[in-house]
PDB file of N, CA and C in Angstrom:
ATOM      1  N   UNK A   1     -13.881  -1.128  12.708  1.00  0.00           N
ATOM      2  CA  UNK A   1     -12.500  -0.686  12.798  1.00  0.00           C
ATOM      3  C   UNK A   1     -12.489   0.697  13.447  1.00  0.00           C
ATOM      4  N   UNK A   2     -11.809   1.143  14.284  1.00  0.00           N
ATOM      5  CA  UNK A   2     -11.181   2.051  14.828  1.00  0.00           C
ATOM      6  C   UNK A   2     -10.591   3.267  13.994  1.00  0.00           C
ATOM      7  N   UNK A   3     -10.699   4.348  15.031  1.00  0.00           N
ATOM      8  CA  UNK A   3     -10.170   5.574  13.721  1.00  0.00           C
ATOM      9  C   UNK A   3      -8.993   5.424  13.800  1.00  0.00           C
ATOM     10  N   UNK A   4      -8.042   4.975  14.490  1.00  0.00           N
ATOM     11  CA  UNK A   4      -6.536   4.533  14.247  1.00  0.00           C
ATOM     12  C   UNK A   4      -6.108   3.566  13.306  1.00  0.00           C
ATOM     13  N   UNK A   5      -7.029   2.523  13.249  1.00  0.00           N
ATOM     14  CA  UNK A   5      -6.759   1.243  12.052  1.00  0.00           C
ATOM     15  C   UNK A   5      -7.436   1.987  10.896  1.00  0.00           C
ATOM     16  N   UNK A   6      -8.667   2.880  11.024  1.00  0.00           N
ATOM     17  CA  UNK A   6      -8.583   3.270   9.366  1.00  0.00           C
ATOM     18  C   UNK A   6      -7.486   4.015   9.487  1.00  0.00           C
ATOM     19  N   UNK A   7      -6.963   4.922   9.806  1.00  0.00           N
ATOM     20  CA  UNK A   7      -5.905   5.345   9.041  1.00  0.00           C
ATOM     21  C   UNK A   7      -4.999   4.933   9.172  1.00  0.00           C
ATOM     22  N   UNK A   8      -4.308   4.075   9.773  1.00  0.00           N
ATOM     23  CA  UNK A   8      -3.736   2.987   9.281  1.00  0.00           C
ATOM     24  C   UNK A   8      -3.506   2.365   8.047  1.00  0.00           C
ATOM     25  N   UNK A   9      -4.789   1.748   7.496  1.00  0.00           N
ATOM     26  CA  UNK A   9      -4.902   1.401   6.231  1.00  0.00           C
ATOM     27  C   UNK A   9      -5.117   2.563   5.405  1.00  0.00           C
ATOM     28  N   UNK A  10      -5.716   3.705   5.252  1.00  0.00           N
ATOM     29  CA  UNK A  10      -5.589   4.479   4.789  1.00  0.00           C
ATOM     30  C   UNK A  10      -4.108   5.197   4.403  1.00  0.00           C
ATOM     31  N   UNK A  11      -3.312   5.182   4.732  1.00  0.00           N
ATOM     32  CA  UNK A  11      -1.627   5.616   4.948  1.00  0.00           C
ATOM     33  C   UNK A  11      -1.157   4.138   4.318  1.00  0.00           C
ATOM     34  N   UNK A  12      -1.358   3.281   4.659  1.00  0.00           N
ATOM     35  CA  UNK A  12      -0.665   2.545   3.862  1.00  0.00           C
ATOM     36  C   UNK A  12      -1.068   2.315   2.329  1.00  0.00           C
ATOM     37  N   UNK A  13      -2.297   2.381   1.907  1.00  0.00           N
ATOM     38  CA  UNK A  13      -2.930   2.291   0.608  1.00  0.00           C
ATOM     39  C   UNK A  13      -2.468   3.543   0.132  1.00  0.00           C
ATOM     40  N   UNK A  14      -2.468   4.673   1.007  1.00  0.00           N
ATOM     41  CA  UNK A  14      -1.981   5.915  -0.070  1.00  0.00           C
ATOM     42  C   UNK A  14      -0.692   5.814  -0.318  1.00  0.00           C
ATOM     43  N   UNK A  15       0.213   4.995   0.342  1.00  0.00           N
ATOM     44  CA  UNK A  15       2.020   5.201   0.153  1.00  0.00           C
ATOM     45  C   UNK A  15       1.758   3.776  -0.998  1.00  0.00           C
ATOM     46  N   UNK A  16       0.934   2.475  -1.211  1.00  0.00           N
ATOM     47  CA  UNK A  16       1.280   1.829  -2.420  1.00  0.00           C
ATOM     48  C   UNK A  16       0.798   2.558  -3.429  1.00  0.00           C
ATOM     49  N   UNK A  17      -0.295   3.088  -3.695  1.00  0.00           N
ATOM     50  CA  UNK A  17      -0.643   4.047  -4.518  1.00  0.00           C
ATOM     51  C   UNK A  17       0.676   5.025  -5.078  1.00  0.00           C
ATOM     52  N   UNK A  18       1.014   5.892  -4.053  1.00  0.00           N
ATOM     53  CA  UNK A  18       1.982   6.936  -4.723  1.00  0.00           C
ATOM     54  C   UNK A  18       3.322   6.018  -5.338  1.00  0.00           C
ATOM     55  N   UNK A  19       3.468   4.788  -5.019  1.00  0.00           N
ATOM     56  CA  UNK A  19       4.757   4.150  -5.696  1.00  0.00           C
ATOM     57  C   UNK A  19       3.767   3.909  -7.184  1.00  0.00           C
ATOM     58  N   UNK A  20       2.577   2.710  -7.260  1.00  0.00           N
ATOM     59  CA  UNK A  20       2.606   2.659  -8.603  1.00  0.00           C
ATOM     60  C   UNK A  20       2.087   3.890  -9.174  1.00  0.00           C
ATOM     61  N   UNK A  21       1.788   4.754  -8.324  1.00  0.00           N
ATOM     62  CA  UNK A  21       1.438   6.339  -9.782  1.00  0.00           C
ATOM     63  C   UNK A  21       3.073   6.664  -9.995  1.00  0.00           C
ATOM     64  N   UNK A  22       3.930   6.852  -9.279  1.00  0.00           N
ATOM     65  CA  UNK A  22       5.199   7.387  -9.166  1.00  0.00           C
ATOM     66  C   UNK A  22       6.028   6.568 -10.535  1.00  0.00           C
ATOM     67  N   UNK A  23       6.054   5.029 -10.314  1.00  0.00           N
ATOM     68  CA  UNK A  23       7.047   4.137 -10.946  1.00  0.00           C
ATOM     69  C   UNK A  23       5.939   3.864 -12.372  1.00  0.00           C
ATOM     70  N   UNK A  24       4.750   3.887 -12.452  1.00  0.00           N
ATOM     71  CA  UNK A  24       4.074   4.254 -13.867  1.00  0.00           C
ATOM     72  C   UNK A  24       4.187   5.200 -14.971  1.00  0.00           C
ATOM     73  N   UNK A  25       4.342   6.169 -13.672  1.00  0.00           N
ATOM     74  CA  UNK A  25       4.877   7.106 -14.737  1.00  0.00           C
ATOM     75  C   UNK A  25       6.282   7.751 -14.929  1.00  0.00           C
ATOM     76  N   UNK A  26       7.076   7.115 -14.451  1.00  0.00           N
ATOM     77  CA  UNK A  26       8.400   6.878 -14.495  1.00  0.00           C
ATOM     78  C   UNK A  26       8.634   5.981 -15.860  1.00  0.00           C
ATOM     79  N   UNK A  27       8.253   4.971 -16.043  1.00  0.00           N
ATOM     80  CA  UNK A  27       7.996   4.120 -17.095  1.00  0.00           C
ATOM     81  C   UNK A  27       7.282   4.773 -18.009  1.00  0.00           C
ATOM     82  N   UNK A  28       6.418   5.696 -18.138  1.00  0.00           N
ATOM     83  CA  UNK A  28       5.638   6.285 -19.596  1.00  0.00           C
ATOM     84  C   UNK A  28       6.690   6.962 -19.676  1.00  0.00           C
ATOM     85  N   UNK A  29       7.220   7.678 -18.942  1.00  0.00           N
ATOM     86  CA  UNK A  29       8.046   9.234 -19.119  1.00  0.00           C
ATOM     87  C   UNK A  29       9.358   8.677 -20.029  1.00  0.00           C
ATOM     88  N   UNK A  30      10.164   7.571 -19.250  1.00  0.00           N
ATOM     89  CA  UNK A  30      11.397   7.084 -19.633  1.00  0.00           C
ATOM     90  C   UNK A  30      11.458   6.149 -20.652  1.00  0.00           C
ATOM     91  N   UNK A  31      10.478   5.207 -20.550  1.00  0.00           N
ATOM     92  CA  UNK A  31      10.568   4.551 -21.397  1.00  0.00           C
ATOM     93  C   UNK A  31       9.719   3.963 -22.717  1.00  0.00           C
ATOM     94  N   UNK A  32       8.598   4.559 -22.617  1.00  0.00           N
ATOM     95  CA  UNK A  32       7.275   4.631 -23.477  1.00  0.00           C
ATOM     96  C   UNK A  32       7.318   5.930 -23.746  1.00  0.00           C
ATOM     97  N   UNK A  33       8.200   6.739 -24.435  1.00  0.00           N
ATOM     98  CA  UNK A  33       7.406   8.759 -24.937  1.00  0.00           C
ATOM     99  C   UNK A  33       6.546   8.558 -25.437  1.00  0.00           C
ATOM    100  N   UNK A  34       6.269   9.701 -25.320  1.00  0.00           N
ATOM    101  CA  UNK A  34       4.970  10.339 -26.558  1.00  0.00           C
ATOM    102  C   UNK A  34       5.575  10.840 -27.899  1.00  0.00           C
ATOM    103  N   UNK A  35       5.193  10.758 -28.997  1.00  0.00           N
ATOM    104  CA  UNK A  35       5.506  11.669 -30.132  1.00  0.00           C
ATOM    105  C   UNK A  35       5.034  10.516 -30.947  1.00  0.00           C
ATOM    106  N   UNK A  36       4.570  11.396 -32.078  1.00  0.00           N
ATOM    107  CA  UNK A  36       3.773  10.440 -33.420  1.00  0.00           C
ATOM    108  C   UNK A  36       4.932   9.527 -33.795  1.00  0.00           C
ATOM    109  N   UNK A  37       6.682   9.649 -34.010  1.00  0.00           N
ATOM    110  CA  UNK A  37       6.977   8.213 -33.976  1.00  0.00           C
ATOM    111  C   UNK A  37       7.536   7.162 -33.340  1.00  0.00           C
ATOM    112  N   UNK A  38       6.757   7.461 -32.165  1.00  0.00           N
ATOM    113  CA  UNK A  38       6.868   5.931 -30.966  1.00  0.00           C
ATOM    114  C   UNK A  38       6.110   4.913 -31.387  1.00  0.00           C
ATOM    115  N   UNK A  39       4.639   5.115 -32.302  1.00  0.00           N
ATOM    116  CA  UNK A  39       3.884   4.578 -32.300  1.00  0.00           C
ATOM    117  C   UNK A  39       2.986   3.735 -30.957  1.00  0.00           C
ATOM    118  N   UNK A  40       1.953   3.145 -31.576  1.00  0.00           N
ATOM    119  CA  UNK A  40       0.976   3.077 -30.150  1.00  0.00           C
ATOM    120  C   UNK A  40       1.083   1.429 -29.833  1.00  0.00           C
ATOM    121  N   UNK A  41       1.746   0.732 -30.626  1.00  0.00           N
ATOM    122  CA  UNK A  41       1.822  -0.518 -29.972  1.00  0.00           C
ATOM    123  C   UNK A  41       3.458  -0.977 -29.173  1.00  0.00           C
ATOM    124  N   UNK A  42       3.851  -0.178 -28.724  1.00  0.00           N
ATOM    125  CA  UNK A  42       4.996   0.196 -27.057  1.00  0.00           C
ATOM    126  C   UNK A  42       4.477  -1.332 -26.284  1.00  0.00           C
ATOM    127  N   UNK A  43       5.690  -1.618 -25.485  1.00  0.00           N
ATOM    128  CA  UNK A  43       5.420  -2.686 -24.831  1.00  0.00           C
ATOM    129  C   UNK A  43       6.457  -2.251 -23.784  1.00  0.00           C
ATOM    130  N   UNK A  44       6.229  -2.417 -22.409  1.00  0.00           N
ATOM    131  CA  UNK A  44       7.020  -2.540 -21.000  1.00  0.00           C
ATOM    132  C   UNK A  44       6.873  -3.969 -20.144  1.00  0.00           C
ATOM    133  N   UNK A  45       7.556  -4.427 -19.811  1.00  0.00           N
ATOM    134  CA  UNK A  45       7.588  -5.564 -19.063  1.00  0.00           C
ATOM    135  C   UNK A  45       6.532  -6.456 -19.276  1.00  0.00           C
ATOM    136  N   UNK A  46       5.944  -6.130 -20.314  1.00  0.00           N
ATOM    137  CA  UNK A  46       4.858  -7.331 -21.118  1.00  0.00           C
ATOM    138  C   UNK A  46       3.761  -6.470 -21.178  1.00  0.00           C
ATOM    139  N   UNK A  47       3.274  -5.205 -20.859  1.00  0.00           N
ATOM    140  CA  UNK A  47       2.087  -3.812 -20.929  1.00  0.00           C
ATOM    141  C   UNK A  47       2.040  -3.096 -22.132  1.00  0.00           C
ATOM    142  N   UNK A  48       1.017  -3.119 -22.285  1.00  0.00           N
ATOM    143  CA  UNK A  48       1.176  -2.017 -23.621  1.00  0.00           C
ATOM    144  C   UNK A  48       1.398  -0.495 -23.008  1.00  0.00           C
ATOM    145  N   UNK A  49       1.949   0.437 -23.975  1.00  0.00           N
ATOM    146  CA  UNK A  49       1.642   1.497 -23.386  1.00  0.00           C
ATOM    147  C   UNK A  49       0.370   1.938 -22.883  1.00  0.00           C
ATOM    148  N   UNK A  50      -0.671   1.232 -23.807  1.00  0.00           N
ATOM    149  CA  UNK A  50      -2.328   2.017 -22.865  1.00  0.00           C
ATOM    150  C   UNK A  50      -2.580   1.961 -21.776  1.00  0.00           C
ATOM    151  N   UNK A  51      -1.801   0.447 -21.458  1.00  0.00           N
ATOM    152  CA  UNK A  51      -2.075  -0.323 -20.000  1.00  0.00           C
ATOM    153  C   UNK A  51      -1.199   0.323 -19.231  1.00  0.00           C
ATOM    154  N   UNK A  52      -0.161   0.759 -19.395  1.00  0.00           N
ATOM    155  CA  UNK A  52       0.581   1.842 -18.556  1.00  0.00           C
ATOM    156  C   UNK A  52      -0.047   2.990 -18.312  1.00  0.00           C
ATOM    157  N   UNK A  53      -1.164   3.749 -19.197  1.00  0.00           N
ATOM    158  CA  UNK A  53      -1.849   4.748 -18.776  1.00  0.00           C
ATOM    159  C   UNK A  53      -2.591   4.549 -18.143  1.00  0.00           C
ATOM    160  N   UNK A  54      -3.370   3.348 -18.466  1.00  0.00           N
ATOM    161  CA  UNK A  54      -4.657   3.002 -17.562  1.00  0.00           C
ATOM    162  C   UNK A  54      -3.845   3.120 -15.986  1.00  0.00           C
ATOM    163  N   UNK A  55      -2.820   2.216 -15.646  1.00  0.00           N
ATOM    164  CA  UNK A  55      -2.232   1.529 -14.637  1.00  0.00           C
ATOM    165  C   UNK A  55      -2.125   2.880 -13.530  1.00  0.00           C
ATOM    166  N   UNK A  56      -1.251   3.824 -14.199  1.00  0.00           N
ATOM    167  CA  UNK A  56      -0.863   5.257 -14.202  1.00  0.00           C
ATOM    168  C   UNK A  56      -2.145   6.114 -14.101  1.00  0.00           C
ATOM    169  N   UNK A  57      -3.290   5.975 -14.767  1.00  0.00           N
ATOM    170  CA  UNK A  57      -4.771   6.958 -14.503  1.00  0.00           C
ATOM    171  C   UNK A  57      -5.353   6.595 -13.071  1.00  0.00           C
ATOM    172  N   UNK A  58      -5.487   5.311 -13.012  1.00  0.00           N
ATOM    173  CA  UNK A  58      -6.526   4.716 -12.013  1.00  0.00           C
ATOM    174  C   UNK A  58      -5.184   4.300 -10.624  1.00  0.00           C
ATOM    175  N   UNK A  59      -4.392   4.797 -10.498  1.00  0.00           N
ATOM    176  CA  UNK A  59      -3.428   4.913  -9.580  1.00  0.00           C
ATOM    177  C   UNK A  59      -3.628   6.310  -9.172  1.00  0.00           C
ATOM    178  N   UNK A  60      -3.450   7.031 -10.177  1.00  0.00           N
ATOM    179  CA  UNK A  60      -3.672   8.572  -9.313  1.00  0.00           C
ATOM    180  C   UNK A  60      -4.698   8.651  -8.639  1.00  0.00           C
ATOM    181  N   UNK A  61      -6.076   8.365  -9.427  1.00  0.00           N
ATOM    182  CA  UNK A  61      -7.077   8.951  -9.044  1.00  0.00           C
ATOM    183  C   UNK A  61      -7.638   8.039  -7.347  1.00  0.00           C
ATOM    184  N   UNK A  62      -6.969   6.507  -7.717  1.00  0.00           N
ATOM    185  CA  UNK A  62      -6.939   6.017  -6.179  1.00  0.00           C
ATOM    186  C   UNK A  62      -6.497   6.644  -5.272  1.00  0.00           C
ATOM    187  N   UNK A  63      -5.599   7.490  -5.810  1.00  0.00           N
ATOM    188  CA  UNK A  63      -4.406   8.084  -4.773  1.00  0.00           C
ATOM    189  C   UNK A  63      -4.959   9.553  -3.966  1.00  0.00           C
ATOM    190  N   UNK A  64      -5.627  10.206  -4.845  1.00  0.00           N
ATOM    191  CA  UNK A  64      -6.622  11.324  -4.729  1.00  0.00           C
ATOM    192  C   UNK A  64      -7.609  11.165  -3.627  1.00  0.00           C
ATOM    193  N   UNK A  65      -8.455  10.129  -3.962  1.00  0.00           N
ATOM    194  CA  UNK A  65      -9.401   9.843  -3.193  1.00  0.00           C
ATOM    195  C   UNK A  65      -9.061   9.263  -1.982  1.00  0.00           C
ATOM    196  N   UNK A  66      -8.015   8.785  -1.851  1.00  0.00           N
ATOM    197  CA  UNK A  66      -7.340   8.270  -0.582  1.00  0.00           C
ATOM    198  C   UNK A  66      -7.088   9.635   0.141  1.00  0.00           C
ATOM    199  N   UNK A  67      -6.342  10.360  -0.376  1.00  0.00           N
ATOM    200  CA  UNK A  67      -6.096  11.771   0.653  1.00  0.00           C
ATOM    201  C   UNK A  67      -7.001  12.168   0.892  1.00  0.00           C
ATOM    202  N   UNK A  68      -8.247  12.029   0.041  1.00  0.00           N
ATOM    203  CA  UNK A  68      -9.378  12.648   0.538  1.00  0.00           C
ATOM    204  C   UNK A  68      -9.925  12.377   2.024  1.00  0.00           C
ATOM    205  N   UNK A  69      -9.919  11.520   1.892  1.00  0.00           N
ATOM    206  CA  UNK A  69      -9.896  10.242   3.276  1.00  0.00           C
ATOM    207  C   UNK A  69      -9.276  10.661   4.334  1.00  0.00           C
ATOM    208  N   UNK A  70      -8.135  10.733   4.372  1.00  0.00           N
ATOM    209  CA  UNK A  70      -6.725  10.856   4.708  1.00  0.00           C
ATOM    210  C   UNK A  70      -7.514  12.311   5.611  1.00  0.00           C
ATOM    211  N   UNK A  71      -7.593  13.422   4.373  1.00  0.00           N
ATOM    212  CA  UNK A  71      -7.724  14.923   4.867  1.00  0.00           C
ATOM    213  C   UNK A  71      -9.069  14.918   6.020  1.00  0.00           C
ATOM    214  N   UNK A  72      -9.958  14.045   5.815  1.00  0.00           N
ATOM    215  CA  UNK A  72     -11.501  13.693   6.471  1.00  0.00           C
ATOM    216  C   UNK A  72     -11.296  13.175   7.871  1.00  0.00           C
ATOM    217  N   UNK A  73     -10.149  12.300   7.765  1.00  0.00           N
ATOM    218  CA  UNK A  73      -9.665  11.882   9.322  1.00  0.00           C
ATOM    219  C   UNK A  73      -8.893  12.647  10.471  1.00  0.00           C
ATOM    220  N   UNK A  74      -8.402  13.736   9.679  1.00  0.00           N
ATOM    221  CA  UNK A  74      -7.646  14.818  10.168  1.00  0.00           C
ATOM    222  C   UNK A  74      -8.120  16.144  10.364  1.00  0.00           C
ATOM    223  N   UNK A  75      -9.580  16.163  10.057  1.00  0.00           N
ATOM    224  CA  UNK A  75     -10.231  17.862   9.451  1.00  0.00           C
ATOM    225  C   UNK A  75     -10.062  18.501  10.805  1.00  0.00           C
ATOM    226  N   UNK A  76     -10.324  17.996  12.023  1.00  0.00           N
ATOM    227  CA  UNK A  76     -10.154  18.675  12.915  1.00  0.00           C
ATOM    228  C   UNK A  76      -8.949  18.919  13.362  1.00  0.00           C
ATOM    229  N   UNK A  77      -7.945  18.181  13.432  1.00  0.00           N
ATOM    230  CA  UNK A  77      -6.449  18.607  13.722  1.00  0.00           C
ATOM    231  C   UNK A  77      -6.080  19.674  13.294  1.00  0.00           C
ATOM    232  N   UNK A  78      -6.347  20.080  11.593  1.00  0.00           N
ATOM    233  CA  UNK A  78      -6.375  20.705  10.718  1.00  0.00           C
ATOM    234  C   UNK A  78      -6.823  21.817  11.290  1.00  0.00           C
ATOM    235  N   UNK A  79      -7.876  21.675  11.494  1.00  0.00           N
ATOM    236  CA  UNK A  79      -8.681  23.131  11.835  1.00  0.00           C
ATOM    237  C   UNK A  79      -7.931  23.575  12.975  1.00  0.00           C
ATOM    238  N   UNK A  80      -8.126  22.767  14.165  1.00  0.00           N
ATOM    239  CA  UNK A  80      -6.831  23.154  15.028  1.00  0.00           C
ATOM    240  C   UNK A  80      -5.827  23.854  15.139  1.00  0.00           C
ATOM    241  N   UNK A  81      -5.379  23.347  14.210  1.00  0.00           N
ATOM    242  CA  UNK A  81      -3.818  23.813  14.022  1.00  0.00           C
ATOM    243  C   UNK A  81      -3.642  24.998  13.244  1.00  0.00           C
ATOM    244  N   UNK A  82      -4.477  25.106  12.203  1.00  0.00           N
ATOM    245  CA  UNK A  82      -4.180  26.610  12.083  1.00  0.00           C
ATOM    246  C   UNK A  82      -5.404  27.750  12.365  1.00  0.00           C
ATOM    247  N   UNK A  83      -6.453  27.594  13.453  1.00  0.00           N
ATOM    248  CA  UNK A  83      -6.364  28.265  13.982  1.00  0.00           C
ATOM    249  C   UNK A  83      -5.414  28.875  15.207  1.00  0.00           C
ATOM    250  N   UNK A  84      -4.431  27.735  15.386  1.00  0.00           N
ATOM    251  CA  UNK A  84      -3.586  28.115  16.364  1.00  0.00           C
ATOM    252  C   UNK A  84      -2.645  28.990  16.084  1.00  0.00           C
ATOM    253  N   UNK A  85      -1.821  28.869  14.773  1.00  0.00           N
ATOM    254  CA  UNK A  85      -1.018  29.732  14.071  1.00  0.00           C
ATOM    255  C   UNK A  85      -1.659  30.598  13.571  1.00  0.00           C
ATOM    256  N   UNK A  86      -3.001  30.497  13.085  1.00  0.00           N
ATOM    257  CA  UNK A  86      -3.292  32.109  11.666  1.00  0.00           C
ATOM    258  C   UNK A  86      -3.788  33.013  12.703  1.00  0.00           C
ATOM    259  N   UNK A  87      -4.796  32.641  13.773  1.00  0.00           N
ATOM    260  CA  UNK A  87      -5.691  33.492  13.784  1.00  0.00           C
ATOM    261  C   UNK A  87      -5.613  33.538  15.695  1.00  0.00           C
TER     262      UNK A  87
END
């Protein structure tokens, strides 16, 4: 693959990523709280709350490592560019 088709797929895996980290934790926040009396057996659209954290943990951290990616395909633009502006 081409450095245009990885990032390609790269940009698109990071924009599904930021929806389910985004709408996961939209759902813990709104509708699963925290506080000792929510208790821990919570249910969302058939998920427990854990499975919403899990869903919500391993979404971010996909999401992380994707920019990482993301930033690796770009390092030189990057560098580029602000040596053009800073310095």
């Amino acid at each position: 693959m081409d450095k245009a088709g990885l990032n390609y797929v790269t940009d698109a895996l990071m924009a599904l990523s930021l929806i389910f980290t985004a709408a996961s934790g939209f759902i813990l926040l709104f509708f699963l709280p925290y506080g000792i009396r929510q208790g821990r057996l919570q249910e969302f659209l058939g998920l427990s709350k854990q499975a919403w954290i899990m869903v919500h943990d391993l979404s971010g951290l996909i999401l992380v490592i994707l920019v990482i990616v993301h930033l690796s395909l770009h390092w030189r633009w990057a560098v580029s560019m602000t040596k053009k502006y800073f310095f």
